[in-house]
PDB file of N, CA and C in Angstrom:
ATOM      1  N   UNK A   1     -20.545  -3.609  -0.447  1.00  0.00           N
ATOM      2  CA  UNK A   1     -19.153  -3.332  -0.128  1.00  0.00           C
ATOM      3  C   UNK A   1     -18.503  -4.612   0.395  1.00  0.00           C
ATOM      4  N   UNK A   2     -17.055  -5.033  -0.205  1.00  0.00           N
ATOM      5  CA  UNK A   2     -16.611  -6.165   0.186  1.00  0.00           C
ATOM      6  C   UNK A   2     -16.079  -6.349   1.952  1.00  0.00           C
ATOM      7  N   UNK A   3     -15.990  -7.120   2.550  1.00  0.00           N
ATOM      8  CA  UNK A   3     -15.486  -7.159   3.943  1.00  0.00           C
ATOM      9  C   UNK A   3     -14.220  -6.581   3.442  1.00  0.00           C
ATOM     10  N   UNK A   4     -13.701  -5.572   4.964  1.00  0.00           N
ATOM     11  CA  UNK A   4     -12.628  -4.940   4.955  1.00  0.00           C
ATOM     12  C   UNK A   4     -12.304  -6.034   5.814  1.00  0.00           C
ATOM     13  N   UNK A   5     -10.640  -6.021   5.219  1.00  0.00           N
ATOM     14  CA  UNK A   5      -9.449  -6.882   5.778  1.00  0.00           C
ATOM     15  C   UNK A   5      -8.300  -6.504   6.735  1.00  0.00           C
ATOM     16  N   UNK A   6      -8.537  -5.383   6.622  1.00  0.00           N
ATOM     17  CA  UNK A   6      -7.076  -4.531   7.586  1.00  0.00           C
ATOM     18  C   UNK A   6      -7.427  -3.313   7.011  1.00  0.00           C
ATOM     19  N   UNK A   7      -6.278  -2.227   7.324  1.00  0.00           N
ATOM     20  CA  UNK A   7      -5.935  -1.428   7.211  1.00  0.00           C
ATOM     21  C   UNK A   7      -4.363  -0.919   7.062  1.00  0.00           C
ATOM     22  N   UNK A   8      -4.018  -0.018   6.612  1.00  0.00           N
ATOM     23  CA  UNK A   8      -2.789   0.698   6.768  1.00  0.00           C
ATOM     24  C   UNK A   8      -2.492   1.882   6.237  1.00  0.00           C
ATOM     25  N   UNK A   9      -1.154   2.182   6.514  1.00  0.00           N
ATOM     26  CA  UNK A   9      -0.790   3.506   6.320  1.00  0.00           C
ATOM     27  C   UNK A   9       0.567   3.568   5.837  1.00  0.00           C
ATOM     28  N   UNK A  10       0.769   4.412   4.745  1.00  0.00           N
ATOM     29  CA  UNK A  10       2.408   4.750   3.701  1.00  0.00           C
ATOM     30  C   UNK A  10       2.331   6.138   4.208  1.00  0.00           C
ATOM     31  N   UNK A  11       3.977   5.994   4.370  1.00  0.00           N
ATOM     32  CA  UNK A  11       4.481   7.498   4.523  1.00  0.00           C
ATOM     33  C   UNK A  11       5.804   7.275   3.218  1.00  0.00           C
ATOM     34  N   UNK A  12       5.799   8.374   2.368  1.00  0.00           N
ATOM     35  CA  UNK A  12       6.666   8.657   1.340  1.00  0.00           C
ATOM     36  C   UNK A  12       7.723   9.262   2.120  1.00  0.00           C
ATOM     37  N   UNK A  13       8.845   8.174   2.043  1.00  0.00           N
ATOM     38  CA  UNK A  13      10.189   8.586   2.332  1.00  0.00           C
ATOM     39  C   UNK A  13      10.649   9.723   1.583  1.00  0.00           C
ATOM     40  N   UNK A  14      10.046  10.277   0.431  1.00  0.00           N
ATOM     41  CA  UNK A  14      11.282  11.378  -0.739  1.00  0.00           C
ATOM     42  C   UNK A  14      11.895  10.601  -1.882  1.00  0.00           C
ATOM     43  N   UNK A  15      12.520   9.397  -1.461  1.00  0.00           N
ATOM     44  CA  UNK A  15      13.177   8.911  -2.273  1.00  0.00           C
ATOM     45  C   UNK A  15      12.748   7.604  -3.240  1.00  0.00           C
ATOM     46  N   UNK A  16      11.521   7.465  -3.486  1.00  0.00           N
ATOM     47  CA  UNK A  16      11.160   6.560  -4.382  1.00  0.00           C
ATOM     48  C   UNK A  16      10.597   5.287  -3.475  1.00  0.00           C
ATOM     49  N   UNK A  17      11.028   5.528  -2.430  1.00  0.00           N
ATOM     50  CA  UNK A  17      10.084   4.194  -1.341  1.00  0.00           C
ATOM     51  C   UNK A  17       9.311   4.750  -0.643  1.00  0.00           C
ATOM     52  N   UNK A  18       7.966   3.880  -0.618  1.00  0.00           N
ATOM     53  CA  UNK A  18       6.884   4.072   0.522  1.00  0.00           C
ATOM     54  C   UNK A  18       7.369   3.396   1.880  1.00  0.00           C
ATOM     55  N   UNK A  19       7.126   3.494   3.293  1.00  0.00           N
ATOM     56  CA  UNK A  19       7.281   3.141   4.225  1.00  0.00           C
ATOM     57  C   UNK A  19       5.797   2.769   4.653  1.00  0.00           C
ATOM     58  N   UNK A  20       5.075   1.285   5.306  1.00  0.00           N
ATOM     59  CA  UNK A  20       4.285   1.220   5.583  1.00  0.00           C
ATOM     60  C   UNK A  20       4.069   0.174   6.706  1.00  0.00           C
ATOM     61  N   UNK A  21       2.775   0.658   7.107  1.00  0.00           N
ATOM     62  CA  UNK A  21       2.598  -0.475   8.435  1.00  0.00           C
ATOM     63  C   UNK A  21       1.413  -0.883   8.459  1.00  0.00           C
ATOM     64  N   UNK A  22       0.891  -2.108   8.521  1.00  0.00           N
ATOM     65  CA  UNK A  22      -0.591  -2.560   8.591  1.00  0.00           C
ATOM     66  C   UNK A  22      -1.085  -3.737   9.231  1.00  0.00           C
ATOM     67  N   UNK A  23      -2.451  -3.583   9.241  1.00  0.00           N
ATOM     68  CA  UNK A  23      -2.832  -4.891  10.587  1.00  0.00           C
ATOM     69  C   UNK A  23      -3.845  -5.568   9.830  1.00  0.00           C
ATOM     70  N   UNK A  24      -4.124  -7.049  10.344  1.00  0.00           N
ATOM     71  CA  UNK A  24      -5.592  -7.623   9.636  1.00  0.00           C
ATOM     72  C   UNK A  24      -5.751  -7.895  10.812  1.00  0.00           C
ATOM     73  N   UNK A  25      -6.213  -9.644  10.462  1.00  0.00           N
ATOM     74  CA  UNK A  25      -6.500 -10.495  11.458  1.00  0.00           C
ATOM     75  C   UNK A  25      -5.397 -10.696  12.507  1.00  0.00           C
ATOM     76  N   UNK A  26      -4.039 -10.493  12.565  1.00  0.00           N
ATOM     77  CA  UNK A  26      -3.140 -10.768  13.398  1.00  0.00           C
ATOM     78  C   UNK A  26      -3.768  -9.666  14.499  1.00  0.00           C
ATOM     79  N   UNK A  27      -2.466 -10.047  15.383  1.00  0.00           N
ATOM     80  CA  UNK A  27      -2.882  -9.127  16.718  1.00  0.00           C
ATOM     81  C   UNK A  27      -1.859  -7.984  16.748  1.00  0.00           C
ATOM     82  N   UNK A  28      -0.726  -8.038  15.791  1.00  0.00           N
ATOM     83  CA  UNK A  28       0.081  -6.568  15.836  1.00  0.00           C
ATOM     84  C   UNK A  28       0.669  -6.192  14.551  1.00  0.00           C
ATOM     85  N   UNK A  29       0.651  -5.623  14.742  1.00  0.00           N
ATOM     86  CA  UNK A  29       1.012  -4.767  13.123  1.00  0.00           C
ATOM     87  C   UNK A  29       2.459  -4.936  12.792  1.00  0.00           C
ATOM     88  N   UNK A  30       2.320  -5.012  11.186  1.00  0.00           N
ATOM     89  CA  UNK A  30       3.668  -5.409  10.223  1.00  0.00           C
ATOM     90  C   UNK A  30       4.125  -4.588   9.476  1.00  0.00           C
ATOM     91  N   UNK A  31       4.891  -5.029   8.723  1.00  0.00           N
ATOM     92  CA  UNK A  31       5.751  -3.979   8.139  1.00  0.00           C
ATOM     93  C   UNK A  31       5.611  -3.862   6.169  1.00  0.00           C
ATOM     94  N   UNK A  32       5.409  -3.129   5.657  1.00  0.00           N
ATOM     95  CA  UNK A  32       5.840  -3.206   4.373  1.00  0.00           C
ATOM     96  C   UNK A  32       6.129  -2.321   3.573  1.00  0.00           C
ATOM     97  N   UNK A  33       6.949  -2.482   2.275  1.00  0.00           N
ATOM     98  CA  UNK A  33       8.606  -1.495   2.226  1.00  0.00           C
ATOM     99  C   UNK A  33       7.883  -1.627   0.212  1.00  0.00           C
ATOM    100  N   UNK A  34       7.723  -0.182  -0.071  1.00  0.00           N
ATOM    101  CA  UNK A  34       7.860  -0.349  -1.607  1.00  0.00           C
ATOM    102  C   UNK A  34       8.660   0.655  -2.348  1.00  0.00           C
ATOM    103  N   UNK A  35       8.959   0.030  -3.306  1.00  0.00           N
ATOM    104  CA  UNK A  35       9.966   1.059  -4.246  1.00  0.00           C
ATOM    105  C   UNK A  35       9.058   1.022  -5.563  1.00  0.00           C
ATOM    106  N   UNK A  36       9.421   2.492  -5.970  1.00  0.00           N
ATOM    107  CA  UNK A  36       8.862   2.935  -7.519  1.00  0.00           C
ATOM    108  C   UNK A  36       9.779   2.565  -8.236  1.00  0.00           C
ATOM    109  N   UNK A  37       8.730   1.649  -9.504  1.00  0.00           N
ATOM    110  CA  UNK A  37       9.470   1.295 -10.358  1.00  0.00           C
ATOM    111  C   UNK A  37       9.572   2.179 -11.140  1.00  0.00           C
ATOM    112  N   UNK A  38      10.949   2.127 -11.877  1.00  0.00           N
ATOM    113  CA  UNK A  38      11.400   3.218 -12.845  1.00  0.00           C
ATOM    114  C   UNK A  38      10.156   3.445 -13.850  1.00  0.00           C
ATOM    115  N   UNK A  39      10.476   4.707 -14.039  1.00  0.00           N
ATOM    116  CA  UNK A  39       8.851   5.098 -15.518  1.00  0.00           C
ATOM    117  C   UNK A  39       7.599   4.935 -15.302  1.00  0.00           C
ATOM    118  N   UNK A  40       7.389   4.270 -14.005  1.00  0.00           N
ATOM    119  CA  UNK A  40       5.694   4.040 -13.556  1.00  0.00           C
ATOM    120  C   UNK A  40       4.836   5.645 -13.452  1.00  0.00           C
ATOM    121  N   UNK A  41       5.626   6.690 -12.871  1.00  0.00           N
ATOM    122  CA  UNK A  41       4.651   7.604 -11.826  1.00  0.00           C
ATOM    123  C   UNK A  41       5.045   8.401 -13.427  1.00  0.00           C
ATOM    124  N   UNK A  42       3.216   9.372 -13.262  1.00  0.00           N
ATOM    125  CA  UNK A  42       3.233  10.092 -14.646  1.00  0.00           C
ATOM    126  C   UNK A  42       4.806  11.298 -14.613  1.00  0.00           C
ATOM    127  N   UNK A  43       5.246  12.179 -15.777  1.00  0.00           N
ATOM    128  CA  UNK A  43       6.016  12.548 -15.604  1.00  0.00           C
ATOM    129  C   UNK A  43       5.221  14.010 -15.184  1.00  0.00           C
ATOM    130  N   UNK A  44       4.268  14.311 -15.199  1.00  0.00           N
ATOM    131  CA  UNK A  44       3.632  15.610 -15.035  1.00  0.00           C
ATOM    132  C   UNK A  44       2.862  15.589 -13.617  1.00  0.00           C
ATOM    133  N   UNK A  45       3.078  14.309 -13.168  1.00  0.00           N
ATOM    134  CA  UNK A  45       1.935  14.314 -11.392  1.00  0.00           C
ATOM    135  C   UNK A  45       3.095  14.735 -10.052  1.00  0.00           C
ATOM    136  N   UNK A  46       2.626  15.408  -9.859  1.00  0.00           N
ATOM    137  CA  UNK A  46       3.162  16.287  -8.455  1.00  0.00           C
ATOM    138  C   UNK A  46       2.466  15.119  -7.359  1.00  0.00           C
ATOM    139  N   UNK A  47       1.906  14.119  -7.633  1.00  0.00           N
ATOM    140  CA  UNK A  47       1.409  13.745  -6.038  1.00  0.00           C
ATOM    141  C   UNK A  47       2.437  12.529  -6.039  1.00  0.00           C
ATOM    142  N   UNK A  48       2.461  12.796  -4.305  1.00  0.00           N
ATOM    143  CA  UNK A  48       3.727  11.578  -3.462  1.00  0.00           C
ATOM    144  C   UNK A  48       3.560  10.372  -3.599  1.00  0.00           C
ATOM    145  N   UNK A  49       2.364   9.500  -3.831  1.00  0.00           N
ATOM    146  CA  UNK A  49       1.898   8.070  -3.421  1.00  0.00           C
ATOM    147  C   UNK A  49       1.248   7.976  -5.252  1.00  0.00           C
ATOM    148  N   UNK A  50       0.649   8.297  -5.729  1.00  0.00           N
ATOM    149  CA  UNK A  50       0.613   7.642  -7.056  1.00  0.00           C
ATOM    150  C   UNK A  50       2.198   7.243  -7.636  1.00  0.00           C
ATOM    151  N   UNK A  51       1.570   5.654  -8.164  1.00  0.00           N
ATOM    152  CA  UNK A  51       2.410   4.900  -9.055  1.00  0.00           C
ATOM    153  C   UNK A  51       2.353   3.622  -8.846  1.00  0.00           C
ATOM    154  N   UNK A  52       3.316   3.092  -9.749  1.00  0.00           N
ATOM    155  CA  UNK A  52       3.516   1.213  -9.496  1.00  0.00           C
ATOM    156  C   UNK A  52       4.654   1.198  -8.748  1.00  0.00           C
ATOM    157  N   UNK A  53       4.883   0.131  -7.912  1.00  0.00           N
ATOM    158  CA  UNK A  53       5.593   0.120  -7.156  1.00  0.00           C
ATOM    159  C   UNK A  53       5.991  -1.449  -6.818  1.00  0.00           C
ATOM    160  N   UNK A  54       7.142  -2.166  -6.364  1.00  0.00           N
ATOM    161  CA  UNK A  54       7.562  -3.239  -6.277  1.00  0.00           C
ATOM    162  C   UNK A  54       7.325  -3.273  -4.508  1.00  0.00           C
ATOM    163  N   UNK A  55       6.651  -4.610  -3.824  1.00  0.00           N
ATOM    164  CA  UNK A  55       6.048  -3.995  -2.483  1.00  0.00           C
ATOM    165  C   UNK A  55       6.913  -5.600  -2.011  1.00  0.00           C
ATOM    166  N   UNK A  56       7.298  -5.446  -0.860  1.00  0.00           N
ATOM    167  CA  UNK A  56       7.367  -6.695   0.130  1.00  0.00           C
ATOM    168  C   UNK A  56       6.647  -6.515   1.643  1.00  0.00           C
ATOM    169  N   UNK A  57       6.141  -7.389   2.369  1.00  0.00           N
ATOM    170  CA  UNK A  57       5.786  -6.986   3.594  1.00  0.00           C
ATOM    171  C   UNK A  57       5.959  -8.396   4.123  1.00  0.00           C
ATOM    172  N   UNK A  58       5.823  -8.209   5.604  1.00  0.00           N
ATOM    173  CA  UNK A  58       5.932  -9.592   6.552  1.00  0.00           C
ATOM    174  C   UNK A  58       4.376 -10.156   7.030  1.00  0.00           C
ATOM    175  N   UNK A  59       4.244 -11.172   7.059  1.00  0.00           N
ATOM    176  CA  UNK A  59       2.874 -11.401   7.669  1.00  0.00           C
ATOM    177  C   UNK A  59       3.417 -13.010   8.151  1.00  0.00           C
ATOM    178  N   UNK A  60       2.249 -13.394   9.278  1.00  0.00           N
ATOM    179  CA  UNK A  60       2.357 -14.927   9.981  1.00  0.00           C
ATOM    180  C   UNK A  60       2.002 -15.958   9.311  1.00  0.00           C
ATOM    181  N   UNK A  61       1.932 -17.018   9.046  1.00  0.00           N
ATOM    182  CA  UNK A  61       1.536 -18.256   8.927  1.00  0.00           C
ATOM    183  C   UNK A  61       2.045 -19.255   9.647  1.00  0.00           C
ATOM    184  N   UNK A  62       0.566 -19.537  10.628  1.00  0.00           N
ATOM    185  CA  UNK A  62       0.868 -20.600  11.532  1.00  0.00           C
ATOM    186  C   UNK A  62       2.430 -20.626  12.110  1.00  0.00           C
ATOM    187  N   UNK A  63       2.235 -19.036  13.057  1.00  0.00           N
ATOM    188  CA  UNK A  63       3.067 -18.651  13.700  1.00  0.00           C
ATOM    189  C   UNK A  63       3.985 -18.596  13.402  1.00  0.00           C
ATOM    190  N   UNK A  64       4.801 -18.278  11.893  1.00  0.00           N
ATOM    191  CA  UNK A  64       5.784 -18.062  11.711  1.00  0.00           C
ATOM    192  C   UNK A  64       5.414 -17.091  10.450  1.00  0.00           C
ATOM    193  N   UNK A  65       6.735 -16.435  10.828  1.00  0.00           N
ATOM    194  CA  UNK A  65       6.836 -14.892   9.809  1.00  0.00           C
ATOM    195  C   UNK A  65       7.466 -15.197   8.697  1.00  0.00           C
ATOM    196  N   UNK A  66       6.870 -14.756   7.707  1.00  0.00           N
ATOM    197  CA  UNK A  66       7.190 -14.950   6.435  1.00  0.00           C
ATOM    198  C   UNK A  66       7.122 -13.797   5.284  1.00  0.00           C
ATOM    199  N   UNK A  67       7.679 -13.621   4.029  1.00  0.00           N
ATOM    200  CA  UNK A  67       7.034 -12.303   3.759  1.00  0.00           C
ATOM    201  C   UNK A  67       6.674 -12.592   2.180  1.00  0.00           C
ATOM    202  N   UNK A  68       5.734 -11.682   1.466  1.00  0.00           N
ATOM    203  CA  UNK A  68       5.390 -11.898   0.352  1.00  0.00           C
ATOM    204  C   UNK A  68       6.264 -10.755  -0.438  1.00  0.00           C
ATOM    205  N   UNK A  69       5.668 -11.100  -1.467  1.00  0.00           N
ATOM    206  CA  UNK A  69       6.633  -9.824  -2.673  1.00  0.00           C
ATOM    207  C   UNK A  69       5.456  -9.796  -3.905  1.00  0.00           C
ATOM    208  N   UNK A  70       4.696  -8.428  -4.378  1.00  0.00           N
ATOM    209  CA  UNK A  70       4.052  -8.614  -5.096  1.00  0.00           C
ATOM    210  C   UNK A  70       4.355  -7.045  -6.198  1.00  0.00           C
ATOM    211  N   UNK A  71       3.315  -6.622  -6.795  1.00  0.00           N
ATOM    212  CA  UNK A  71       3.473  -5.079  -7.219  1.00  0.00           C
ATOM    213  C   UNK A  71       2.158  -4.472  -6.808  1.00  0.00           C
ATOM    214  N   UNK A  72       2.116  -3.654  -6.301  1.00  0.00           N
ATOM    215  CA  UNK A  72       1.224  -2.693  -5.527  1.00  0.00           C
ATOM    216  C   UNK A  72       1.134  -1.423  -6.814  1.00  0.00           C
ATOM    217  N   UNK A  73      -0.269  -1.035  -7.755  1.00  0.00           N
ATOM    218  CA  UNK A  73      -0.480   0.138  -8.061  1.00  0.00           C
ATOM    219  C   UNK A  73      -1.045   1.055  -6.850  1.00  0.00           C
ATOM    220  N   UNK A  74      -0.796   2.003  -6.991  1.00  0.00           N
ATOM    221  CA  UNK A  74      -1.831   3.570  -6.154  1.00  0.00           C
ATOM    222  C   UNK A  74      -2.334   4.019  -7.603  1.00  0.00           C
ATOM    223  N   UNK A  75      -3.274   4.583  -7.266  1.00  0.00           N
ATOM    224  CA  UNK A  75      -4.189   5.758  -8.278  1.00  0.00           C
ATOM    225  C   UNK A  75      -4.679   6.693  -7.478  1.00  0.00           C
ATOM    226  N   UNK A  76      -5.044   7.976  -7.994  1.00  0.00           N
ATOM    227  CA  UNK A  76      -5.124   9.184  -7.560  1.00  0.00           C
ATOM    228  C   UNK A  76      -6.514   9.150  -8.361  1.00  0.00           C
ATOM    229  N   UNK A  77      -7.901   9.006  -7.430  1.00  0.00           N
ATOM    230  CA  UNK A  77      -9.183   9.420  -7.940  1.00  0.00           C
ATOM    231  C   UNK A  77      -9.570  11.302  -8.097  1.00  0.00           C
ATOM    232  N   UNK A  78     -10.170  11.227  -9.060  1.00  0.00           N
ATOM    233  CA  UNK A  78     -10.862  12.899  -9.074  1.00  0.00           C
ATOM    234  C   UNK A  78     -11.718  13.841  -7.988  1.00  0.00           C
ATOM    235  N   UNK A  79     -12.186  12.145  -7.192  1.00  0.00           N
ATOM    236  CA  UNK A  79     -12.715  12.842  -5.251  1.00  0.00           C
ATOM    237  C   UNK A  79     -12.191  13.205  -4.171  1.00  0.00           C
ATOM    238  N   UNK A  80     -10.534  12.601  -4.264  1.00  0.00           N
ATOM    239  CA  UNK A  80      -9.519  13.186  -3.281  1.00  0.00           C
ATOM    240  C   UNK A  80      -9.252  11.710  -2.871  1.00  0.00           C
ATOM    241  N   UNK A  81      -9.655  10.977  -3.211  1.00  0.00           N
ATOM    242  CA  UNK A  81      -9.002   8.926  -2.669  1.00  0.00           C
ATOM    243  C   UNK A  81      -7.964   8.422  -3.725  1.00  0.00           C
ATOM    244  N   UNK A  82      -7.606   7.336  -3.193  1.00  0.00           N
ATOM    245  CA  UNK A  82      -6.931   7.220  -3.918  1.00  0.00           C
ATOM    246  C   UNK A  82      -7.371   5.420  -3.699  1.00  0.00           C
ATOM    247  N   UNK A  83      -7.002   4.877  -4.940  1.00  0.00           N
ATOM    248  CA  UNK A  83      -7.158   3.197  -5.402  1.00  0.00           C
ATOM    249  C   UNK A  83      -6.294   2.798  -5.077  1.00  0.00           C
ATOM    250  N   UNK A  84      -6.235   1.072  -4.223  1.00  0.00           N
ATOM    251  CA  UNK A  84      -4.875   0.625  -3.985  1.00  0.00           C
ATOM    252  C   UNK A  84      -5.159  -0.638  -4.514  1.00  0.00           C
ATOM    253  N   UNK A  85      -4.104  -1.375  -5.640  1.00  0.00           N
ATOM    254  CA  UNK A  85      -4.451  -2.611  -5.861  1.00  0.00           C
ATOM    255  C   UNK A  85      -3.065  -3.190  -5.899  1.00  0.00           C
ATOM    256  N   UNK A  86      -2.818  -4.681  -5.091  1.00  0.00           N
ATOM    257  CA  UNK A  86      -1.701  -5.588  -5.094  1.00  0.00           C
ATOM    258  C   UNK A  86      -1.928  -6.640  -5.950  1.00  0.00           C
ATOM    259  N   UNK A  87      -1.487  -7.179  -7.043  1.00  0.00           N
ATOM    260  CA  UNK A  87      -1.181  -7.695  -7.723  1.00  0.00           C
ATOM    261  C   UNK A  87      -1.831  -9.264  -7.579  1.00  0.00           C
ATOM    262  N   UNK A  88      -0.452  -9.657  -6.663  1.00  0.00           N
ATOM    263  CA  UNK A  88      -0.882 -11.322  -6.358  1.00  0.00           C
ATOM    264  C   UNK A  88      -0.105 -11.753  -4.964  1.00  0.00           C
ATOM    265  N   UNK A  89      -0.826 -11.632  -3.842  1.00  0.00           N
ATOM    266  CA  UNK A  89      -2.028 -12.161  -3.934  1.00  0.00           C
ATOM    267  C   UNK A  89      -3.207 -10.814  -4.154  1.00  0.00           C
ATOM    268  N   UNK A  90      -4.418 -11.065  -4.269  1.00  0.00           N
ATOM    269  CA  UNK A  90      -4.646  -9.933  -5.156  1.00  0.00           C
ATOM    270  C   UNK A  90      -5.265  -9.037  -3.680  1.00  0.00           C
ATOM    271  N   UNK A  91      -4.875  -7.938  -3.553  1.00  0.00           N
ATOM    272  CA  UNK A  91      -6.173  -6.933  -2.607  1.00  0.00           C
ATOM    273  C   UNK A  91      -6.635  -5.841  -3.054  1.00  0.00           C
ATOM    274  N   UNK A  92      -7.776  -5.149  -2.721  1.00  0.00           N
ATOM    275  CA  UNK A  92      -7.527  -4.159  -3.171  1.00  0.00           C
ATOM    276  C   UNK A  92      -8.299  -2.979  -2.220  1.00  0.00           C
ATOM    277  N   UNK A  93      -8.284  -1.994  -2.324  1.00  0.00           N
ATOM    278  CA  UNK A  93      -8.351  -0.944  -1.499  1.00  0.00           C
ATOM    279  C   UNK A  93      -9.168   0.895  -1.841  1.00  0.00           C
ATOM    280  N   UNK A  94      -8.905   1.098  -0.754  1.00  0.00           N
ATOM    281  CA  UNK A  94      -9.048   2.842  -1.071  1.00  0.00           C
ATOM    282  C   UNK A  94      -8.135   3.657   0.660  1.00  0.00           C
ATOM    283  N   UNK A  95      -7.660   4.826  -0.043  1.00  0.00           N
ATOM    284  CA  UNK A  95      -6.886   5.389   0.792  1.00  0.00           C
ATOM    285  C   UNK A  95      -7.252   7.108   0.416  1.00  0.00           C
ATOM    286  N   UNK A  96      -6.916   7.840   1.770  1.00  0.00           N
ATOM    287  CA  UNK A  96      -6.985   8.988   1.796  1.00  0.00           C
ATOM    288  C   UNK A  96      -5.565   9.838   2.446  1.00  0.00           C
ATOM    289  N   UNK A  97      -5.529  11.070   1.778  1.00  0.00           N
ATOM    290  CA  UNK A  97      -4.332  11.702   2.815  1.00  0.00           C
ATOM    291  C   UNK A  97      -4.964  11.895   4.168  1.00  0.00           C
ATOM    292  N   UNK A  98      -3.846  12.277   4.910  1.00  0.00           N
ATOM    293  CA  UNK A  98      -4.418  12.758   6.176  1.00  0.00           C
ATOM    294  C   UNK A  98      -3.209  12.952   6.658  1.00  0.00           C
ATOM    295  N   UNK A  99      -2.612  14.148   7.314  1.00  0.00           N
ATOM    296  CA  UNK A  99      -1.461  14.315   8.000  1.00  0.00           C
ATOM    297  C   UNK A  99      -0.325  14.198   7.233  1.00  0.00           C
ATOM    298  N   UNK A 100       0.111  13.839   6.024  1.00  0.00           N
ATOM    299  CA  UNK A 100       1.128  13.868   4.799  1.00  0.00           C
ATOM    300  C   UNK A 100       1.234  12.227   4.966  1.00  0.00           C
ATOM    301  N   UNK A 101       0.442  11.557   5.388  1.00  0.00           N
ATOM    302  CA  UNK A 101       0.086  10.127   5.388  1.00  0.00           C
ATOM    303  C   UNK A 101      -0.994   9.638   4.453  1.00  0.00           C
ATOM    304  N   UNK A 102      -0.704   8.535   3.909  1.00  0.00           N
ATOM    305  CA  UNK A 102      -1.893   8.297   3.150  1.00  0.00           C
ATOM    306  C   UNK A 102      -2.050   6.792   3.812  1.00  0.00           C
ATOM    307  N   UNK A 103      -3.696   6.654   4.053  1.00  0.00           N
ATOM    308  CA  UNK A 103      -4.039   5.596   5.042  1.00  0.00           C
ATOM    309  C   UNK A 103      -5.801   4.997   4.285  1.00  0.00           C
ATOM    310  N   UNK A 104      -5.530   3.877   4.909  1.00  0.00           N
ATOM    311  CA  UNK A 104      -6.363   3.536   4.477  1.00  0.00           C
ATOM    312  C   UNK A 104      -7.232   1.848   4.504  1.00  0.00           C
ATOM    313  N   UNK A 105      -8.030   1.273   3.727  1.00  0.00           N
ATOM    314  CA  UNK A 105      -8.332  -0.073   4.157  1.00  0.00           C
ATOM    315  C   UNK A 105      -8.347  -0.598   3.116  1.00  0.00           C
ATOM    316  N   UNK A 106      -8.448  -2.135   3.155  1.00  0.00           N
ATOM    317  CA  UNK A 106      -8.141  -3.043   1.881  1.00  0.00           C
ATOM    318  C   UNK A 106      -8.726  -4.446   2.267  1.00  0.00           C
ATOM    319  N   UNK A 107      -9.296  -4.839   0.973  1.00  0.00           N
ATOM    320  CA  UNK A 107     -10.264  -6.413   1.183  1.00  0.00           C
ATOM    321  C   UNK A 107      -9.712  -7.061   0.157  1.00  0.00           C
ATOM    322  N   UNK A 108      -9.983  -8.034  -0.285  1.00  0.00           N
ATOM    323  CA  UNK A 108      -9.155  -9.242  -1.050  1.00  0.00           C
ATOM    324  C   UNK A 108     -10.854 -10.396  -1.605  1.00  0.00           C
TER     325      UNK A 108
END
């Protein structure tokens, strides 16, 4: 299993954006904001967090905040997890519901 890097957690606004917050190596947790891209999520899936999605979040470098912009897929596994992979820079993950939250950890 690869070293885990952080963690986090999306809450589905309703409206086509995830709301999320996550921590690594820093000492407090950040922010990151995704929108579904048009035609990504199947037209027959009832679940909140599958799809492609256009993602930005904030993170430090050498104490200053900066933010990336990449595309974030979710997948919906047949065990109840779900796959998280970001694009570039690349991470990737696994997440579970819990509380109408889907949370989870991610290594790179």
């Amino acid at each position: 299993m690869p070293k885990i890097k952080g963690s986090c957690v999306f809450r589905n606004d309703g409206d086509g954006c995830l709301s999320s917050k996550y921590v690594n190596d820093n000492t407090s947790p950040f922010v990151e904001s995704c929108k579904l891209i048009i035609g990504s999520r199947s037209p027959n899936s009832a679940d909140n967090f599958e799809g492609r999605y256009d993602t930005v979040w904030l993170e430090t470098s050498g104490g200053q905040v900066n933010h990336q912009r990449t595309e974030l897929t979710i997948t919906a596994r047949t065990d109840g997890t779900y796959q998280l992979a970001w694009a570039s820079p690349q991470y990737f993950g696994i997440g579970m519901l819990y509380d109408g939250l889907l949370v989870g950890a991610y290594w790179n």
